[in-house]
N, C-alpha and C. Protein backbone atom coordinates (compact mmCIF):
# COMPACT_ATOMS: atom_id res chain seq x y z
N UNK A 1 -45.99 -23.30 -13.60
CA UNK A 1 -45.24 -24.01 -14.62
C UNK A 1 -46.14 -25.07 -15.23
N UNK A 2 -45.77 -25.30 -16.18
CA UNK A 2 -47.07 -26.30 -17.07
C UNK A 2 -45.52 -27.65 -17.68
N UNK A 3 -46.39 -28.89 -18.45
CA UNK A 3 -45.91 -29.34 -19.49
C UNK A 3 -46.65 -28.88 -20.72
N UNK A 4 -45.57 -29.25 -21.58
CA UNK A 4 -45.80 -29.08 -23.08
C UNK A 4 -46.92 -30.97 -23.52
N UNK A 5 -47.70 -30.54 -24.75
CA UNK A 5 -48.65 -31.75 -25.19
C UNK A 5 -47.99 -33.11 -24.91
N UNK A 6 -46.53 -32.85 -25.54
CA UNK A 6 -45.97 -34.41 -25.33
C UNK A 6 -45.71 -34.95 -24.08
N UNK A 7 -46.11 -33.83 -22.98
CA UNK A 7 -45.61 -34.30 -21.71
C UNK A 7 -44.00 -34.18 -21.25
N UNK A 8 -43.53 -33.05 -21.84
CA UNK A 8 -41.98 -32.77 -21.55
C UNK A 8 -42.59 -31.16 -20.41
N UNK A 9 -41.45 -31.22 -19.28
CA UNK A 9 -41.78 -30.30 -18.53
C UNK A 9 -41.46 -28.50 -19.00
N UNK A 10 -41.93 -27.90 -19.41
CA UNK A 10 -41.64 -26.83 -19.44
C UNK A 10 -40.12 -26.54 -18.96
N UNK A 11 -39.28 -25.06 -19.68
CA UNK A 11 -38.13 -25.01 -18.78
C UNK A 11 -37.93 -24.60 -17.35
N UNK A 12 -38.92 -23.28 -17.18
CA UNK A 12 -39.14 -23.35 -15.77
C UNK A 12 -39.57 -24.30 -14.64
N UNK A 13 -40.32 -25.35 -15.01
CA UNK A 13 -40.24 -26.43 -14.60
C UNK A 13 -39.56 -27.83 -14.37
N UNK A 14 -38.53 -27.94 -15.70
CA UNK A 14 -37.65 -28.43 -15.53
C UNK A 14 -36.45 -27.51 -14.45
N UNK A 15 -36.34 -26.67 -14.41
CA UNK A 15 -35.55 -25.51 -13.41
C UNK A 15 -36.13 -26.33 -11.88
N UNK A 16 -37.67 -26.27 -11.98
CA UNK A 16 -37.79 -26.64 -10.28
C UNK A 16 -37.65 -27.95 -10.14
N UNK A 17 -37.33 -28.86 -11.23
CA UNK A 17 -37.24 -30.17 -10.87
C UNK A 17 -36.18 -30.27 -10.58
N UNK A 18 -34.85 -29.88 -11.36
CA UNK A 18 -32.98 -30.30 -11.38
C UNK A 18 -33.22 -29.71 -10.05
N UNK A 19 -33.86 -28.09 -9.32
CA UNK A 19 -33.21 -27.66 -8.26
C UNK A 19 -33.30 -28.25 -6.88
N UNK A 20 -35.14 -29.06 -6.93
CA UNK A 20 -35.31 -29.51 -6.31
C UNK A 20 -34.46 -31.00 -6.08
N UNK A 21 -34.16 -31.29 -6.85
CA UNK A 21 -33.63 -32.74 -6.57
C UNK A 21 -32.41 -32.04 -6.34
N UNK A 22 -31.25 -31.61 -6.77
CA UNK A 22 -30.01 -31.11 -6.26
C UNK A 22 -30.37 -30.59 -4.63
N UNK A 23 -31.67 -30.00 -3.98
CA UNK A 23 -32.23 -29.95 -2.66
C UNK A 23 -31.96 -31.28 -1.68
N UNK A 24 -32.43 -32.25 -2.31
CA UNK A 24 -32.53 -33.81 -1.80
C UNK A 24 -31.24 -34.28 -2.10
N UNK A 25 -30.57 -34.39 -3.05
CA UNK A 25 -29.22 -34.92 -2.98
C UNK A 25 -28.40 -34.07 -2.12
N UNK A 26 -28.73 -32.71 -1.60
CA UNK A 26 -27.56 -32.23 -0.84
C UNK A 26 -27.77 -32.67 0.56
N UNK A 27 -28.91 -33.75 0.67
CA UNK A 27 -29.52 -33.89 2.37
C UNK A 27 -30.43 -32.63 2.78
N UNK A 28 -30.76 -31.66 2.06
CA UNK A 28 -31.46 -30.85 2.55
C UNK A 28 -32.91 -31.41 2.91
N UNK A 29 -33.49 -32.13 2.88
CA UNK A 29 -34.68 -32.67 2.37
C UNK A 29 -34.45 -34.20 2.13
N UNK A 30 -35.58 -34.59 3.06
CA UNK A 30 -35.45 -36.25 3.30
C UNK A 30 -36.39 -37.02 2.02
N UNK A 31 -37.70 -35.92 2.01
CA UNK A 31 -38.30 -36.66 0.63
C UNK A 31 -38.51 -35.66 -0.47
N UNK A 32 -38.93 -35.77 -1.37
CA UNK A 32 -39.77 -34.97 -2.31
C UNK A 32 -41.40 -35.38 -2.47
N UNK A 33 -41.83 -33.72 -2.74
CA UNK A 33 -43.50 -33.71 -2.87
C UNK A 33 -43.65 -32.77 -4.14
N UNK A 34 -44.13 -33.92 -5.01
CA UNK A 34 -44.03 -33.19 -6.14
C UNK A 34 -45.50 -32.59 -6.94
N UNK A 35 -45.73 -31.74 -6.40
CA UNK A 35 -47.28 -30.57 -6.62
C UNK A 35 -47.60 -30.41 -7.93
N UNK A 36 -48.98 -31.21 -8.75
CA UNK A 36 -49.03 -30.05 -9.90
C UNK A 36 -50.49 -30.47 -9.87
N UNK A 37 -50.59 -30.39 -11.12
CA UNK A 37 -52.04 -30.55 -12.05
C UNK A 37 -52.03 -31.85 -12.72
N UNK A 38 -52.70 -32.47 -12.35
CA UNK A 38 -53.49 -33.75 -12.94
C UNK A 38 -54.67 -34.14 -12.79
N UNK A 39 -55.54 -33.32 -12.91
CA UNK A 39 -56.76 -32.54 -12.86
C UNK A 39 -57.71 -33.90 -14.24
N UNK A 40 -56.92 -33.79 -15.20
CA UNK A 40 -57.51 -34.71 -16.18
C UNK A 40 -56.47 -35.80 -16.63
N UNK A 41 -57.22 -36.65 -17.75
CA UNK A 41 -56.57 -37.82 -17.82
C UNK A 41 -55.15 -37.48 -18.94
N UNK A 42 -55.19 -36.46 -19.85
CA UNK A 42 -54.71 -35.74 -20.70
C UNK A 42 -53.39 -34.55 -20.37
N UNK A 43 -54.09 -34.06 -19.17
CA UNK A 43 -52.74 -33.44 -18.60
C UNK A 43 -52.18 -33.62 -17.33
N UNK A 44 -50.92 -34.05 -17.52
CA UNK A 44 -49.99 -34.55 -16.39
C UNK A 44 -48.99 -34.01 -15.72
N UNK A 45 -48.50 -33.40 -14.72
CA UNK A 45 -47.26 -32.43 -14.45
C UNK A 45 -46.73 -33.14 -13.19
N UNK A 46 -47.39 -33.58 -12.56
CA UNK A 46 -46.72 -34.74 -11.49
C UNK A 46 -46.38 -36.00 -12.26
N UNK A 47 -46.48 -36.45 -12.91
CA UNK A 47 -45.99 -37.88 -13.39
C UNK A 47 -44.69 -37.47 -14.34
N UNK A 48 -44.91 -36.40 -15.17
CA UNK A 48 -43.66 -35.88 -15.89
C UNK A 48 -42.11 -35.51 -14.93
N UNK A 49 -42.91 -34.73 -13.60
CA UNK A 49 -42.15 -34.50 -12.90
C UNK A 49 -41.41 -35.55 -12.13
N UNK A 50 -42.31 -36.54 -11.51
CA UNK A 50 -41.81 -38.01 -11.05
C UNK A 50 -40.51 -38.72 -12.17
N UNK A 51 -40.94 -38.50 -13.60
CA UNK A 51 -40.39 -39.65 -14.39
C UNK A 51 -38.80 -38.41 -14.32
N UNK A 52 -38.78 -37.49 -14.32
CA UNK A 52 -37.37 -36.78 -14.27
C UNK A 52 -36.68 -36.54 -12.87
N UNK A 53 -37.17 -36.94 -11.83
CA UNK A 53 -36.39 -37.21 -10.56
C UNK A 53 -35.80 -38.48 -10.56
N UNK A 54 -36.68 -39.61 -10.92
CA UNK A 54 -36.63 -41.18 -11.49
C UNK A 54 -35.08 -41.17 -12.11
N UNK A 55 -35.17 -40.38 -13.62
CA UNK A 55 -34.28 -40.17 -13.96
C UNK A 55 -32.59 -39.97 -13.47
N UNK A 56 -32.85 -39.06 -12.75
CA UNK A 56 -31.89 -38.57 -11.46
C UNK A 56 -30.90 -38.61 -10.51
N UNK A 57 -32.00 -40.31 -10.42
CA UNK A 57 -31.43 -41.23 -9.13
C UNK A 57 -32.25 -40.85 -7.92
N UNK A 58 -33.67 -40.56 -8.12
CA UNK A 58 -34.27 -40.11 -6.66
C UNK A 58 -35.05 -41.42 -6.43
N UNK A 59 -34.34 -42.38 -5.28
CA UNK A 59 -35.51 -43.68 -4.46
C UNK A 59 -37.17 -43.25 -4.92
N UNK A 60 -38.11 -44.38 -5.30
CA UNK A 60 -39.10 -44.05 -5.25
C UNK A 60 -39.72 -43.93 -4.04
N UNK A 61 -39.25 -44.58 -3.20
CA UNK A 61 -39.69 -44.19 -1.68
C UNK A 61 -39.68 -43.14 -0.76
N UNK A 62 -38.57 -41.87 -1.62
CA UNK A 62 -38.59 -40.91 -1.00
C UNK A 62 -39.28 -39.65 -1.81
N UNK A 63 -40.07 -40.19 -2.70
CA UNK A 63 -41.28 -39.55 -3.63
C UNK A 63 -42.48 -39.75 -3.88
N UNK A 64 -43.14 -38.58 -3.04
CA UNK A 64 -44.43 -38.31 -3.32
C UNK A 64 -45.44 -37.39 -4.08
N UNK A 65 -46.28 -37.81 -4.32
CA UNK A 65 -47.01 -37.70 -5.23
C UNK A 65 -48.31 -36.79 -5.05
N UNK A 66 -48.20 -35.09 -5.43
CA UNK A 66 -49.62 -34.41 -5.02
C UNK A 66 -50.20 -34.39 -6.27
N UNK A 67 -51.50 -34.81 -6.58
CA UNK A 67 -51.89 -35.00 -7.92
C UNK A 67 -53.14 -33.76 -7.79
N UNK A 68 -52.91 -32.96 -7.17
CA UNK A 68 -54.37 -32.14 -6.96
C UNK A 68 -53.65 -31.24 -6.57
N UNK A 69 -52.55 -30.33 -7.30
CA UNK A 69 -51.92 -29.14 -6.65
C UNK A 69 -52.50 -28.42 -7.60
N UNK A 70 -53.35 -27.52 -7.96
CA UNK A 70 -53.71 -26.98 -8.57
C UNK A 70 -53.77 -25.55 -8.41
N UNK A 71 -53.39 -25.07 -7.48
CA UNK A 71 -52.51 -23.93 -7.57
C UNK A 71 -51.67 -24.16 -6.22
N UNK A 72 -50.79 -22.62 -5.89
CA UNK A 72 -49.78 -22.76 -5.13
C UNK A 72 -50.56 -22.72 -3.73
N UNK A 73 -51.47 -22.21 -3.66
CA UNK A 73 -52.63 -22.29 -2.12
C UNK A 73 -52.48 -23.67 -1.92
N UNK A 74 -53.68 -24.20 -2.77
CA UNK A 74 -53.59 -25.67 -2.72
C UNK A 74 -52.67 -26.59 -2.69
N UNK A 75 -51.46 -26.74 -2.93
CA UNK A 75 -50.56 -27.27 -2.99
C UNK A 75 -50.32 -27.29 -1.62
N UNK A 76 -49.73 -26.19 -0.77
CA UNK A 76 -48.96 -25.63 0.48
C UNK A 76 -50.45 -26.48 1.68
N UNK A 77 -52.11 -26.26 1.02
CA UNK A 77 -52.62 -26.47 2.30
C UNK A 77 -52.66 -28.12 2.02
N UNK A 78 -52.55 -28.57 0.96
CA UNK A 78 -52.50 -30.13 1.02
C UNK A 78 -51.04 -30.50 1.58
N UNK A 79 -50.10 -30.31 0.95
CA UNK A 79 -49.18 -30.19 1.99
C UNK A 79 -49.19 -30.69 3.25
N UNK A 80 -49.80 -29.69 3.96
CA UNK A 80 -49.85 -29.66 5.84
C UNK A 80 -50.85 -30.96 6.47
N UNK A 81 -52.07 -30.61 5.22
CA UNK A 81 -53.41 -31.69 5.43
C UNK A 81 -53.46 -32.82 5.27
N UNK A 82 -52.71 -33.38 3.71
CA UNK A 82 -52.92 -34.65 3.45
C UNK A 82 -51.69 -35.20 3.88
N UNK A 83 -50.43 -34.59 3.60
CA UNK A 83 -49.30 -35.66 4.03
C UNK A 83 -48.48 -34.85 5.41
N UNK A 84 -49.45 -34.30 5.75
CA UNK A 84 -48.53 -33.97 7.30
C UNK A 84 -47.31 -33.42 7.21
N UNK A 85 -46.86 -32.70 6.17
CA UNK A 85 -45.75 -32.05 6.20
C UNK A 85 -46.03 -30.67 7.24
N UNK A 86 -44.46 -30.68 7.86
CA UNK A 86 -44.11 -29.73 9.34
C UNK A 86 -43.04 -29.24 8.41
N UNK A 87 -42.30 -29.38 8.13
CA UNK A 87 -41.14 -27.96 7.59
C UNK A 87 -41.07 -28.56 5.88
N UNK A 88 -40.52 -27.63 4.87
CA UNK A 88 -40.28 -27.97 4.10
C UNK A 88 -38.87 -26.60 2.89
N UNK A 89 -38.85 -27.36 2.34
CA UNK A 89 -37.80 -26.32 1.44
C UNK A 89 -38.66 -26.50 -0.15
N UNK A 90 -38.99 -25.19 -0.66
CA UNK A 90 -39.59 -25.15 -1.51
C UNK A 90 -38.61 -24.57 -2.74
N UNK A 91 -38.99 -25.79 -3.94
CA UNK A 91 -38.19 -24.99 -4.91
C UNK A 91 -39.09 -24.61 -6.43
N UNK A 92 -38.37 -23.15 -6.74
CA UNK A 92 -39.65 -22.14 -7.27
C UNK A 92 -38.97 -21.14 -8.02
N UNK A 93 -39.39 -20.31 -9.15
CA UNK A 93 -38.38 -19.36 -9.45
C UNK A 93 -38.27 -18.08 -8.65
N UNK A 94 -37.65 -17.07 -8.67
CA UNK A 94 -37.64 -16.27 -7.40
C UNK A 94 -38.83 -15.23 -7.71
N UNK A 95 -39.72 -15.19 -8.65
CA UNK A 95 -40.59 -14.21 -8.52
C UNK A 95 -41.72 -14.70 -7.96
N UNK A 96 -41.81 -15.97 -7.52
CA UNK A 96 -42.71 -17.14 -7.01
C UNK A 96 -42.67 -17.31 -5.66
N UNK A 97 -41.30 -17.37 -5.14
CA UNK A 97 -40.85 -17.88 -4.31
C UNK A 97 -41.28 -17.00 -2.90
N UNK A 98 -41.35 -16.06 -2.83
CA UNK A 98 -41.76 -15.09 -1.47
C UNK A 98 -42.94 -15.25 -1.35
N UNK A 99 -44.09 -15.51 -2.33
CA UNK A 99 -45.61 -16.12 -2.04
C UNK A 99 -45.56 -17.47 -1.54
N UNK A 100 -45.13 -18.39 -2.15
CA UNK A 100 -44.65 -19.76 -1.55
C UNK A 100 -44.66 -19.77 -0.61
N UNK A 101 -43.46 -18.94 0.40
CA UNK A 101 -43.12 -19.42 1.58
C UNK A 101 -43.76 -18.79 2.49
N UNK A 102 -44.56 -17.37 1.62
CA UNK A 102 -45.53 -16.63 2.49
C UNK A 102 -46.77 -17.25 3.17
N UNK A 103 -47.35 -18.27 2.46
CA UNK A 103 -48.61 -18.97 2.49
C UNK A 103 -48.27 -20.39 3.13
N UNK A 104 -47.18 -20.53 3.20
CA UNK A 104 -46.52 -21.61 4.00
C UNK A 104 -46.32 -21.44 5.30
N UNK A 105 -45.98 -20.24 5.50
CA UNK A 105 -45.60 -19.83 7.47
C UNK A 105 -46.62 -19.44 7.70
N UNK A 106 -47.74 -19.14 7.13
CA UNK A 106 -48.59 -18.43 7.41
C UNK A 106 -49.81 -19.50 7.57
N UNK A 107 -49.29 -20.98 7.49
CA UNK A 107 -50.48 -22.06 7.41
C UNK A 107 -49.85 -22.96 8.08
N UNK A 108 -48.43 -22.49 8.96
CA UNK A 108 -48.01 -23.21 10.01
C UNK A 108 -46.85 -24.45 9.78
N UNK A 109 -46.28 -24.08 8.48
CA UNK A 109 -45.18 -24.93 7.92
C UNK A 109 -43.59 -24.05 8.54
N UNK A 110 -42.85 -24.72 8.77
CA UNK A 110 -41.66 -24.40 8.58
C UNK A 110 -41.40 -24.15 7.31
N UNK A 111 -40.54 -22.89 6.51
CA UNK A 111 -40.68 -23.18 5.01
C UNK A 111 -39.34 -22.30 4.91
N UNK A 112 -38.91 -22.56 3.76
CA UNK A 112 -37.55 -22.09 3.55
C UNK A 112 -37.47 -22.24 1.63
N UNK A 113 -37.25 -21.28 1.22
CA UNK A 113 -37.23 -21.50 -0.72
C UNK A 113 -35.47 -20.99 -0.99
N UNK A 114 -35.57 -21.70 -2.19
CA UNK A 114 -34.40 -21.96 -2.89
C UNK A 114 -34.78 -21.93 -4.37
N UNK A 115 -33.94 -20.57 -4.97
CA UNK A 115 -34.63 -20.06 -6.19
C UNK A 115 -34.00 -21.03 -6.90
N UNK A 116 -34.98 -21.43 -8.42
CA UNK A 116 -34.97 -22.21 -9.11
C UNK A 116 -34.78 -21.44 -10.75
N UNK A 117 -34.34 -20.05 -10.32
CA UNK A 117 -34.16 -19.69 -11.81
C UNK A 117 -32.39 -20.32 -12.48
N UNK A 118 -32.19 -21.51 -13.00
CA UNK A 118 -31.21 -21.83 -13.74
C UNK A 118 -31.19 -21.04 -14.83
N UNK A 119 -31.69 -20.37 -15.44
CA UNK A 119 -31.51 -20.05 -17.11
C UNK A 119 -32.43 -18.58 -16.70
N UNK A 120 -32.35 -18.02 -18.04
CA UNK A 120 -33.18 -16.82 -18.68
C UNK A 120 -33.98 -17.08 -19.07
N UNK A 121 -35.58 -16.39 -18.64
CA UNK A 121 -36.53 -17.05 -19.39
C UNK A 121 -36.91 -15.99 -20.58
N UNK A 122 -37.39 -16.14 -21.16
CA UNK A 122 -38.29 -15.14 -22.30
C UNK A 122 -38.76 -13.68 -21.70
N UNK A 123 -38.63 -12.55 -21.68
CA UNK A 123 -38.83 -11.25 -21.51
C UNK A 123 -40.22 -10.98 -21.67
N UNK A 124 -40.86 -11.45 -22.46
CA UNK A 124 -42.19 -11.35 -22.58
C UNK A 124 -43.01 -12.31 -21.05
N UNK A 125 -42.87 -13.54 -21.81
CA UNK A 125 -43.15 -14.70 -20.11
C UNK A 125 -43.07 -13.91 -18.84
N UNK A 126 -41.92 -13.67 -18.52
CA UNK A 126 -41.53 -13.28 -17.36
C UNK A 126 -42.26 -11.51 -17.12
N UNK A 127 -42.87 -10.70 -18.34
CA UNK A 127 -43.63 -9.73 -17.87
C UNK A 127 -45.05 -10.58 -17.17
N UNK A 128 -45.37 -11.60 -18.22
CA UNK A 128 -47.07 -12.18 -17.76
C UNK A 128 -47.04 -12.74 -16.81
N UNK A 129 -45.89 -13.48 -16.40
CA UNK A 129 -45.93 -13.99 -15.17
C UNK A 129 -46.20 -13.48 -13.81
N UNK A 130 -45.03 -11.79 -14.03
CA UNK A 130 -44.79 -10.99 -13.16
C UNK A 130 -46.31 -10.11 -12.57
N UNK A 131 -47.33 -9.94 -13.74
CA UNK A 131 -48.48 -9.02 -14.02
C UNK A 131 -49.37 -10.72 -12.79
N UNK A 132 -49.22 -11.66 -13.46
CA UNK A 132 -49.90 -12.88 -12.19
C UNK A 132 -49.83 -12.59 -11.31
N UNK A 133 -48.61 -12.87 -11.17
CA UNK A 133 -48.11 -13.42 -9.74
C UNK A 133 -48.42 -12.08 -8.54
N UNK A 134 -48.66 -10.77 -9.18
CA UNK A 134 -49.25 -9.59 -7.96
C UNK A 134 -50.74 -10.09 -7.87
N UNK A 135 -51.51 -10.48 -8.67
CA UNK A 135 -52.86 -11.06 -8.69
C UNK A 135 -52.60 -12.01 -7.88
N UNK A 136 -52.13 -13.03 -8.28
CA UNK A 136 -52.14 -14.22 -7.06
C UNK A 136 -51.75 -13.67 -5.52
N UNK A 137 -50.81 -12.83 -5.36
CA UNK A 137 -50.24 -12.16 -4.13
C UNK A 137 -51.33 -11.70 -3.35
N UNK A 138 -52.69 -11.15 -3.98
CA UNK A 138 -53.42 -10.61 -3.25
C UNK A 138 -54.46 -11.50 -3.21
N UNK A 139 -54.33 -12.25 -4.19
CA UNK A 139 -55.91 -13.34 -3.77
C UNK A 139 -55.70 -14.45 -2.83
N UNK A 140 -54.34 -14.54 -2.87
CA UNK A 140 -53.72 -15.68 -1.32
C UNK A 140 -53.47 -14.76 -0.15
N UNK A 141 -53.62 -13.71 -0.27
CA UNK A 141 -53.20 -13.04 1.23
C UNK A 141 -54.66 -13.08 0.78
N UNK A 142 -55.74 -12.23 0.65
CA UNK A 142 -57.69 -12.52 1.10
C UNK A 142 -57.57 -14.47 1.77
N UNK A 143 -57.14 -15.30 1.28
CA UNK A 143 -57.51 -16.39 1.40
C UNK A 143 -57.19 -17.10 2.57
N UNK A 144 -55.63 -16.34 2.83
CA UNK A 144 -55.07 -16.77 4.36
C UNK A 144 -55.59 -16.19 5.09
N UNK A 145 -55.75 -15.05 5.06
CA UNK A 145 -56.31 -14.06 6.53
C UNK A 145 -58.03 -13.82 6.87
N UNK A 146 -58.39 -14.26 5.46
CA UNK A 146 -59.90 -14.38 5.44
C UNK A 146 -61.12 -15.18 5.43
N UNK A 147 -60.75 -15.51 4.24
CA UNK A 147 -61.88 -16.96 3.19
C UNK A 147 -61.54 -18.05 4.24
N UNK A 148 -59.91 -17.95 3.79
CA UNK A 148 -59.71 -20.02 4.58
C UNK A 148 -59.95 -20.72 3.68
N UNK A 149 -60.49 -20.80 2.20
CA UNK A 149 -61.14 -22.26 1.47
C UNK A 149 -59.90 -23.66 1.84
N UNK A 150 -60.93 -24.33 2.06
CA UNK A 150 -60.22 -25.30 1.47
C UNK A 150 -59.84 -25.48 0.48
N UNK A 151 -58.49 -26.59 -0.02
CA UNK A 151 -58.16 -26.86 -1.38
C UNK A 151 -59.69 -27.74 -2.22
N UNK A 152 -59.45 -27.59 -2.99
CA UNK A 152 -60.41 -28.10 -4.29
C UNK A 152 -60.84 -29.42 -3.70
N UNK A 153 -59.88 -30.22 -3.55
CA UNK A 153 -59.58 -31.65 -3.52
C UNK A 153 -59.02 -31.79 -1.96
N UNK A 154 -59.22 -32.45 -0.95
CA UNK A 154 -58.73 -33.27 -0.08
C UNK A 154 -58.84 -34.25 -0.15
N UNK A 155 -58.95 -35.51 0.92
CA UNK A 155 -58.82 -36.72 0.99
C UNK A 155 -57.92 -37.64 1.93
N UNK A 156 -57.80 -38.33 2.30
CA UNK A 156 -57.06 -39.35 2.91
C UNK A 156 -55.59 -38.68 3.16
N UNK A 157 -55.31 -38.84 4.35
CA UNK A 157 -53.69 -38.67 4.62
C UNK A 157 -53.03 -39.63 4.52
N UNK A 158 -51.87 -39.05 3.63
CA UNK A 158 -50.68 -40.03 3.13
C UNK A 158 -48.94 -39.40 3.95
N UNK A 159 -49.09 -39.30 5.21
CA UNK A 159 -47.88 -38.89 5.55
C UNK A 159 -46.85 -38.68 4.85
N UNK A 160 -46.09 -38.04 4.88
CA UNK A 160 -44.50 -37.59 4.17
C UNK A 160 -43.48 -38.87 5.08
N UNK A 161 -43.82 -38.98 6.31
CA UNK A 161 -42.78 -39.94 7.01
C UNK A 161 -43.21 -41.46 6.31
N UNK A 162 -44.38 -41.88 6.18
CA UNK A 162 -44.52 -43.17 5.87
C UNK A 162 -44.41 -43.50 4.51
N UNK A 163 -45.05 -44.77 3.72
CA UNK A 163 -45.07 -45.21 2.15
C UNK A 163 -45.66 -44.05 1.37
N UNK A 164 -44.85 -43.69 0.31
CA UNK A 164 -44.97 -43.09 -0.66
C UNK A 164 -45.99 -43.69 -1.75
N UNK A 165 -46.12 -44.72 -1.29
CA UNK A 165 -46.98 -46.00 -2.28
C UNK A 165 -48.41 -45.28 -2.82
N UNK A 166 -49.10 -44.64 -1.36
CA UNK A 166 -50.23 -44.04 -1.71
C UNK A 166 -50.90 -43.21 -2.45
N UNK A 167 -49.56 -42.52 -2.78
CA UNK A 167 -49.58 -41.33 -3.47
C UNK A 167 -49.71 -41.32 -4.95
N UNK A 168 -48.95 -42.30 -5.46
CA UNK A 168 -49.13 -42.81 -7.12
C UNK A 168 -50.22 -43.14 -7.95
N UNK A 169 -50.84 -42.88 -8.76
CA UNK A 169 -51.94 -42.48 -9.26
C UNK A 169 -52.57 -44.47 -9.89
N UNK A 170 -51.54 -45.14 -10.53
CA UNK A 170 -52.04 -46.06 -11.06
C UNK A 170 -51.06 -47.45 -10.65
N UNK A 171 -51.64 -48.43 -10.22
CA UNK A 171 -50.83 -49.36 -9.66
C UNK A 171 -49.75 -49.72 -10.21
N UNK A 172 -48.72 -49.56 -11.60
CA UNK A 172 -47.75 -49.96 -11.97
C UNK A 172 -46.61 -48.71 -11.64
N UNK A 173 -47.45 -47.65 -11.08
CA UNK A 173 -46.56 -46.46 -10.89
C UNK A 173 -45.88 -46.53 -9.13
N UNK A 174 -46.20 -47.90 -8.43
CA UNK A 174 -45.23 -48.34 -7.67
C UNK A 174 -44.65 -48.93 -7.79
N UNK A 175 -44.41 -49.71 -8.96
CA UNK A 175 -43.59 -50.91 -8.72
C UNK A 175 -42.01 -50.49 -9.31
């Protein structure tokens, strides 16, 4: 899922944001970890995503911040690495969602998904996506059972149990 230039979340992305937070308001889920690309100073998908949980009513304390999810590998092994997440509920659309949780049990998470398709997407989209997402299927199964890479980016552990503080990219984005 991407944002659009102005920084509005895509709809499929807006899909994993409402579902995920309806996740956390039902008690399913004590915090949120919100995975994308912020790779540059120009494109943002965790801060878009932050400012619409914000929205919501989600505590900033029970939101964290992966600014180096740059794909769904990376996401799941930062996850485990940087903030010590042990189980989680992932929310994703359902043609997504069985890789998710595949690369998740398979890297020692408790994992459990909750499809995030609210709406219809575009017929076309949803072929390119579909034509991906078997590409990605096989380059994360080589990666779990084989390669191993690390994610792109590691760094410092910021637990899921402790301050969320760490996680925020620029000091006014705690306060």
């Amino acid at each position: 899922a991407y944002v659009y230039e102005n920084g509005q979340p895509c709809p499929m992305l807006e899909d994993r944001i409402l579902n995920g937070t309806d996740i956390y308001k039902a008690g399913l889920a004590d915090n949120m970890l919100l995975s994308g690309d912020h790779g540059t100073k120009g494109y943002d998908e965790v801060n878009a995503m932050k400012t619409s949980v914000f929205k919501q009513g989600v505590p900033k304390d029970d939101v964290f911040l992966d600014h180096a999810g740059f794909s769904t590998y990376d996401s799941i092994i930062r996850a485990k690495k940087i903030y010590l997440v042990e189980s989680a509920v992932i929310s994703t659309q359902n043609y997504h969602l069985i890789r998710a949780v595949y690369i998740s049990r398979k890297s020692g998470l408790e994992a459990y998904g909750v499809k995030a398709d609210l709406r219809l997407y575009p017929k076309e989209s949803m072929i390119r996506y579909t034509i991906r997402e078997w590409m990605a299927r096989v380059k994360d199964f080589i990666f779990i059972h084989i390669i191993k890479p690390e994610p792109k980016f590691l760094g410092h552990e910021i637990p899921i149990t402790g301050s969320s503080d760490k996680s925020y990219d620029l000091p006014e984005d705690v306060n």
